[in-house]
Protein backbone atom coordinates (compact mmCIF):
# COMPACT_ATOMS: atom_id res chain seq x y z
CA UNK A 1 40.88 51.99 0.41
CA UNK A 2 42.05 48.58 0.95
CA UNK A 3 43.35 46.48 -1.60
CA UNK A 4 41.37 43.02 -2.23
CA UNK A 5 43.02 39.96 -2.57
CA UNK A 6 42.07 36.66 -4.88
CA UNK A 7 39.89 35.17 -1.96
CA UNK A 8 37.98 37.97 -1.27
CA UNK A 9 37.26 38.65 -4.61
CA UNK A 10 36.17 35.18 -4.77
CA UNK A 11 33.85 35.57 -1.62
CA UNK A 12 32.19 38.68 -3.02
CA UNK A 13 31.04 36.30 -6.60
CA UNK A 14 28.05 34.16 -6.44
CA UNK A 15 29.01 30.26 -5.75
CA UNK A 16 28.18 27.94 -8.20
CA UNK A 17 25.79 26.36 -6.61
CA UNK A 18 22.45 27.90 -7.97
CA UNK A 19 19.01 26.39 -7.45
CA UNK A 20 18.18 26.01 -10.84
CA UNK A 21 19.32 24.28 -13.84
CA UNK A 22 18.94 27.81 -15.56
CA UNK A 23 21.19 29.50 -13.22
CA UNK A 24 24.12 27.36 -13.64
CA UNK A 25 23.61 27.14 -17.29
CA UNK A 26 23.53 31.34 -17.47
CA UNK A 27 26.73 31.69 -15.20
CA UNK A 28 28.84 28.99 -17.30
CA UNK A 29 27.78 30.94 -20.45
CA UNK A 30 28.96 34.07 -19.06
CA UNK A 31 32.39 32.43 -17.96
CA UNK A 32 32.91 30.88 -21.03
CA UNK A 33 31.93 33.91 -23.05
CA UNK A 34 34.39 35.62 -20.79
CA UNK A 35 37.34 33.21 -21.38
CA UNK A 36 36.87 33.41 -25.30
CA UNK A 37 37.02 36.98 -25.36
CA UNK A 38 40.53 36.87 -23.24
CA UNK A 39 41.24 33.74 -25.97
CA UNK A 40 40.62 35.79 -29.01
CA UNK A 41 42.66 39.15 -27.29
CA UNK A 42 39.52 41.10 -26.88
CA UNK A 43 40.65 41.53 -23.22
CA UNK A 44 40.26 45.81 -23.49
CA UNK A 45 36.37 45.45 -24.81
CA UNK A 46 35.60 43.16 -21.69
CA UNK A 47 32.03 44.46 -20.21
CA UNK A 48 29.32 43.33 -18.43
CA UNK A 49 27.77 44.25 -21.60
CA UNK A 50 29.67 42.80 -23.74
CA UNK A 51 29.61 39.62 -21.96
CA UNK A 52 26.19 39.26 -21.36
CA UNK A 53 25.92 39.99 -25.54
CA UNK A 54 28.21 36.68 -26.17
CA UNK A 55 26.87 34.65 -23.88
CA UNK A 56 22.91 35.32 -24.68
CA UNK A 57 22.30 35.96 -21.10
CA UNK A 58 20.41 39.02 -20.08
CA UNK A 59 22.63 41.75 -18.70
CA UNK A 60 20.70 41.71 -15.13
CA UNK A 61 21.86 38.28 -14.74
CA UNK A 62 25.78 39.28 -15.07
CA UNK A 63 25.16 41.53 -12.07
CA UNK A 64 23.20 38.87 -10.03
CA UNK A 65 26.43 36.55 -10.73
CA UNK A 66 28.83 38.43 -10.34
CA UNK A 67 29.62 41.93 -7.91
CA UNK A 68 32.04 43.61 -10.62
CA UNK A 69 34.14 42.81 -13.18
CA UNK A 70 36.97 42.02 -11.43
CA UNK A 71 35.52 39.25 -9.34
CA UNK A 72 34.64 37.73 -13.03
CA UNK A 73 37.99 37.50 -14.24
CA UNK A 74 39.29 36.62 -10.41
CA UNK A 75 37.00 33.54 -10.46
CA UNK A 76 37.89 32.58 -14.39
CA UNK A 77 41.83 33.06 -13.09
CA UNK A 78 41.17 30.56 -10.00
CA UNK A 79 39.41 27.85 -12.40
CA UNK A 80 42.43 27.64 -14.52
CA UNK A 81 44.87 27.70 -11.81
């Protein structure tokens, strides 16, 4: 299995560049709800669930936003870098 790097990871989540007001609004909730949890050290109970909890977002959305986990954290990495 072949090991994906930063940009492909990158490719794989949803741009930012959603049709609706809505959709950006959901996705920025789920990024910042994302980042506070890393903030606060809560980096082991990271979830989709979790997540979409803190942020008030329905969990279907997380997955419309976002392929896995890992593409979440890859695109949170890239925004601070």
């Amino acid at each position: 299995m072949a090991t994906l790097t930063g940009n492909d990871l990158k490719k794989k989540a949803r741009s930012s560049g959603y049709k609706t007001k809505r959709g950006n609004q959901r996705r920025d909730a789920l990024l910042n709800a994302t980042k506070e949890m890393i903030v606060l050290g809560d980096i082991s109970e990271i979830s989709f669930v979790t997540v979409a909890r803190k942020a008030e977002v329905p969990l279907p959305s997380v997955y419309h936003y976002f392929k896995n986990l890992e593409s979440l954290i890859v695109m949170i990495v890239e925004e601070l870098g």
